[in-house]
N, C-alpha and C. Protein backbone atom coordinates (compact mmCIF):
# COMPACT_ATOMS: atom_id res chain seq x y z
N UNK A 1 14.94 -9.85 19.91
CA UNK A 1 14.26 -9.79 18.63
C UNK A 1 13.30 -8.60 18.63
N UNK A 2 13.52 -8.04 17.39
CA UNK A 2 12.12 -6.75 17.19
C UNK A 2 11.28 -7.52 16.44
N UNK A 3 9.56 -6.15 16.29
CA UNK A 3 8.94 -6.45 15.73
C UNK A 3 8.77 -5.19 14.85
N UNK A 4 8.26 -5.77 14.06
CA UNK A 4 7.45 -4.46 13.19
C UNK A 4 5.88 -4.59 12.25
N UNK A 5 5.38 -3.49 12.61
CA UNK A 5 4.02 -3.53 11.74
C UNK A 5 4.35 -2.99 10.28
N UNK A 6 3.34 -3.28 9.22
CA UNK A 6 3.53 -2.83 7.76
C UNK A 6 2.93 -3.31 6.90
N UNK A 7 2.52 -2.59 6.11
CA UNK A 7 1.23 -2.68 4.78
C UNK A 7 1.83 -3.43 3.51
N UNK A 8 1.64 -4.12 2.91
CA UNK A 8 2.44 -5.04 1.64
C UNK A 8 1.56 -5.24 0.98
N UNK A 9 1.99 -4.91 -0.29
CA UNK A 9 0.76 -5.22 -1.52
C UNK A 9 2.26 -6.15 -2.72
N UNK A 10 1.27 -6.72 -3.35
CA UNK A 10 2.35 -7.65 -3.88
C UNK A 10 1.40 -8.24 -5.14
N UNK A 11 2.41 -9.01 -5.92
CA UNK A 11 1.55 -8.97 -7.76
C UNK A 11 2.34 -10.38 -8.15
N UNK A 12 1.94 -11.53 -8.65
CA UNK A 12 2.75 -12.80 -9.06
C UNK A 12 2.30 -12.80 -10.33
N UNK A 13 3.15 -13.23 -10.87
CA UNK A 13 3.24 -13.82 -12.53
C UNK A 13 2.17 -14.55 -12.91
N UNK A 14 1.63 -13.79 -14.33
CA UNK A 14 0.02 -14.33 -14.36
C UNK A 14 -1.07 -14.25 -13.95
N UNK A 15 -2.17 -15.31 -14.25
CA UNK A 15 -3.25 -14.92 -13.68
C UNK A 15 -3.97 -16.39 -13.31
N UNK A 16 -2.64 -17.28 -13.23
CA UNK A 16 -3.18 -18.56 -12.61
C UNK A 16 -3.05 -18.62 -10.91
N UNK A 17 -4.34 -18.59 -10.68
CA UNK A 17 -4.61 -18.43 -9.12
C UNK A 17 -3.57 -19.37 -8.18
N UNK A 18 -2.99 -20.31 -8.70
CA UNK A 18 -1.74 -21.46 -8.05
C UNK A 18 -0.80 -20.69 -7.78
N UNK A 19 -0.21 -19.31 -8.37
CA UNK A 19 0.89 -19.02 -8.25
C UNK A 19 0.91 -18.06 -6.96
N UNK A 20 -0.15 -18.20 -6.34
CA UNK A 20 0.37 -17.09 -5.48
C UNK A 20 -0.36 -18.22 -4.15
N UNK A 21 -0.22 -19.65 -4.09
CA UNK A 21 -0.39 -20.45 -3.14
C UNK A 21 0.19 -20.00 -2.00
N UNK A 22 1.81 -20.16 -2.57
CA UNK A 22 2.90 -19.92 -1.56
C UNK A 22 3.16 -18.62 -0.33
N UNK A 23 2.27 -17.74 -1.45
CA UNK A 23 2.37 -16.30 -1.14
C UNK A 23 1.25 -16.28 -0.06
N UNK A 24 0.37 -16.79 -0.44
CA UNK A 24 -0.83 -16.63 1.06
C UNK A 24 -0.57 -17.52 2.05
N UNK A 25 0.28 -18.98 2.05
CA UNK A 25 0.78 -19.06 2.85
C UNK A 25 1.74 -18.70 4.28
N UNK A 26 2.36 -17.92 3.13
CA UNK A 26 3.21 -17.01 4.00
C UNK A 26 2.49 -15.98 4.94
N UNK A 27 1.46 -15.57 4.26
CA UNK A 27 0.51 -14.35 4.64
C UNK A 27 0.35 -14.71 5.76
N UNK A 28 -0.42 -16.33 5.63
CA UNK A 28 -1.03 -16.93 6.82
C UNK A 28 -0.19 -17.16 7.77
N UNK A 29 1.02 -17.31 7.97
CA UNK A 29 2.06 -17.75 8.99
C UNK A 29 2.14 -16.64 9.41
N UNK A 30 1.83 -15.51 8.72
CA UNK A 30 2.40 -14.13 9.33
C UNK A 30 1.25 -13.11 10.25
N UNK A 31 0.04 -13.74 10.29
CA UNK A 31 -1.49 -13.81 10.31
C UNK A 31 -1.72 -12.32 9.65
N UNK A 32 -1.33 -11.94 8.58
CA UNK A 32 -1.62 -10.95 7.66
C UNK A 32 -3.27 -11.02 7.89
N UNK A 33 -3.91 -9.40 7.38
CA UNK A 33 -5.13 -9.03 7.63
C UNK A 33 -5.34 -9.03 6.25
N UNK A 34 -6.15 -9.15 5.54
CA UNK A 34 -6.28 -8.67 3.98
C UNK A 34 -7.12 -7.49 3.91
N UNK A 35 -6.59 -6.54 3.24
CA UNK A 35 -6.57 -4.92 3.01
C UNK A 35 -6.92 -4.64 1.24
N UNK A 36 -7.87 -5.89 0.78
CA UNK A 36 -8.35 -5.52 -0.25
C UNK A 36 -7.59 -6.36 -1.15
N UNK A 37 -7.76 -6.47 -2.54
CA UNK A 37 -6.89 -7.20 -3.56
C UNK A 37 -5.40 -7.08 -3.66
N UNK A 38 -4.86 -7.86 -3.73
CA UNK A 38 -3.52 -8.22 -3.29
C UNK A 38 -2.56 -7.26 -2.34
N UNK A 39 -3.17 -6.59 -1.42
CA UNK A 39 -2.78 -6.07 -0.18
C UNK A 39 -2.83 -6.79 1.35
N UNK A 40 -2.46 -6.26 1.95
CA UNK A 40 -2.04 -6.67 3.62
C UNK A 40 -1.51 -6.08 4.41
N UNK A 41 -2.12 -6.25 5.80
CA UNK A 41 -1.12 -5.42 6.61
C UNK A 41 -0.49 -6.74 7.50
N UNK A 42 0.49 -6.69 7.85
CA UNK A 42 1.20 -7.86 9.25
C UNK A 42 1.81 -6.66 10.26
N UNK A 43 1.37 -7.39 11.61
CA UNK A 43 1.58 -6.94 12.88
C UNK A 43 2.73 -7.67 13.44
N UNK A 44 3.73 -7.19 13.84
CA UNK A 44 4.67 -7.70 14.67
C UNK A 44 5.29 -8.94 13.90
N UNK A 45 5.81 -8.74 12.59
CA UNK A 45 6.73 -9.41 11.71
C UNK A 45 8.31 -8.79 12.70
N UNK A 46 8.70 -10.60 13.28
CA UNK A 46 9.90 -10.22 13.91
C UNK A 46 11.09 -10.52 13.11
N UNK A 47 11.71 -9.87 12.98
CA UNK A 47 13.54 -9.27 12.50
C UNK A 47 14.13 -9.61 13.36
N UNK A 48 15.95 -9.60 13.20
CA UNK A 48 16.90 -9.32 14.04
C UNK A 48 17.46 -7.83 13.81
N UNK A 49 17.69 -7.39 12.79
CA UNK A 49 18.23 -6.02 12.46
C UNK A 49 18.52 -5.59 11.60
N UNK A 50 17.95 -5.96 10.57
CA UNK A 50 17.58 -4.79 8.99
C UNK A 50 16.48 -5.38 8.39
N UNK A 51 15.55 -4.68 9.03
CA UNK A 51 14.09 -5.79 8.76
C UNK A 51 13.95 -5.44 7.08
N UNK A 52 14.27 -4.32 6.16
CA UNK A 52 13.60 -4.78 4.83
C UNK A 52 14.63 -5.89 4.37
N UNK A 53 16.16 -5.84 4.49
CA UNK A 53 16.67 -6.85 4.15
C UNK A 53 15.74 -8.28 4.34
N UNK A 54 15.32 -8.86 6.18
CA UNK A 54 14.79 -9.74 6.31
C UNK A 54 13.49 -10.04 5.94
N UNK A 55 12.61 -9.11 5.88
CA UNK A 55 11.64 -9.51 5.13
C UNK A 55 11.38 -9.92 3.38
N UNK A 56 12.93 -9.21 2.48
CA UNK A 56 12.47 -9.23 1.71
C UNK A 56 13.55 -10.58 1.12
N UNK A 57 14.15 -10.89 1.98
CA UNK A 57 15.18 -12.39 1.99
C UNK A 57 13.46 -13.42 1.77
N UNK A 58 13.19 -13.35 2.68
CA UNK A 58 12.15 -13.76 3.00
C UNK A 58 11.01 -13.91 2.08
N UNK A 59 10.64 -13.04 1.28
CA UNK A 59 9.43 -12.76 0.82
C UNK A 59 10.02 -13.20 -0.80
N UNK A 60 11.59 -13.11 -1.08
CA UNK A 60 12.41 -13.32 -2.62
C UNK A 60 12.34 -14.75 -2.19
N UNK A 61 12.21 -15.80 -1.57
CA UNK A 61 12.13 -16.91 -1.98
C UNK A 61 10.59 -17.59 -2.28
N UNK A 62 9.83 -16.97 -2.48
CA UNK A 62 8.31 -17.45 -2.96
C UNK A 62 8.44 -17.24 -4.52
N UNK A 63 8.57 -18.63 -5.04
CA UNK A 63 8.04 -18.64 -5.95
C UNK A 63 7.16 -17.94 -7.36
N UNK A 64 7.03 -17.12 -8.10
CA UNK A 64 6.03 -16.35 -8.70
C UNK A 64 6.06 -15.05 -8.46
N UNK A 65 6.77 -14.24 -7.08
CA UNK A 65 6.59 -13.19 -6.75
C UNK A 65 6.96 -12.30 -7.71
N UNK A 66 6.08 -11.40 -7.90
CA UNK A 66 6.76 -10.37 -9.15
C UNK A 66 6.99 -9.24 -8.28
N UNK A 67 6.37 -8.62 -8.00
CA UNK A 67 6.52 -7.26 -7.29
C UNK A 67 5.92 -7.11 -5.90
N UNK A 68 6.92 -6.50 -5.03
CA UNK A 68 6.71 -6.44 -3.67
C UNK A 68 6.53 -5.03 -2.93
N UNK A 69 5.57 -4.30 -2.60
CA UNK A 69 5.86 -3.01 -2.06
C UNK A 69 5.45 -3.08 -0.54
N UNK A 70 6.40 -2.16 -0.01
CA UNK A 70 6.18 -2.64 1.53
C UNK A 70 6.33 -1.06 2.21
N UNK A 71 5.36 -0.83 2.43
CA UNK A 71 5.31 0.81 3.57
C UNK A 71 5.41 0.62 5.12
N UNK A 72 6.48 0.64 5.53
CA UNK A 72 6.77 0.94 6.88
C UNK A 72 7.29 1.62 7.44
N UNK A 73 6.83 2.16 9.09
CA UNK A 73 7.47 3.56 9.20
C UNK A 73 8.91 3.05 9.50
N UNK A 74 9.99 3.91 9.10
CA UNK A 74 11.74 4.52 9.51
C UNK A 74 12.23 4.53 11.06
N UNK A 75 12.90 3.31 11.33
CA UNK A 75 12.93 3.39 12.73
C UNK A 75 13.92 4.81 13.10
N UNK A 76 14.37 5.12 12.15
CA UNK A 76 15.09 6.46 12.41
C UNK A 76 14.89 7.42 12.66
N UNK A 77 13.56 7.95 11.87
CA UNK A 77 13.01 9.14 12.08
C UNK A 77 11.34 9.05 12.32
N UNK A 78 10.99 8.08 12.42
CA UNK A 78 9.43 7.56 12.65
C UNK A 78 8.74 7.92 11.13
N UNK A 79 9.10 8.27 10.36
CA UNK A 79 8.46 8.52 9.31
C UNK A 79 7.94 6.77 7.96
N UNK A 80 7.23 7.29 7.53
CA UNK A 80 6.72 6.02 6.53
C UNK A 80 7.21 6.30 4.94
């Protein structure tokens, strides 16, 4: 299994504070740092082998999620 580090900022439907329960849950399982209003960074989010696929398998079943942006560096070329 790999890991990977990466910054995620993310936006749920509305402005009823319930909808993004699920979403800080997740945060918390993932022990996400909070990087300001609806940002984060997670350390060593482990994959098997196409981590945006798996993270974002992952991150499309929460509930409310509207928009997901995720900056991580390219295991290909080290770039972000």
């Amino acid at each position: 299994m790999k890991t990977k580090h990466f910054w995620l900022s993310f936006d749920c439907d509305g402005s009823d504070s319930a909808n993004y329960n699920e979403l800080y849950a997740w945060l918390e399982e993932h022990n996400a740092q909070e990087c300001g209003n609806s940002a984060a960074f997670i350390d060593n989010y482990p994959y098997m082998d196409d981590f945006i696929k798996e993270v974002s398998a992952s991150l499309n079943k929460i509930p409310h999620v509207k928009k997901i942006y995720i900056c991580a560096e390219d295991d290909t070329d080290g770039r972000f």
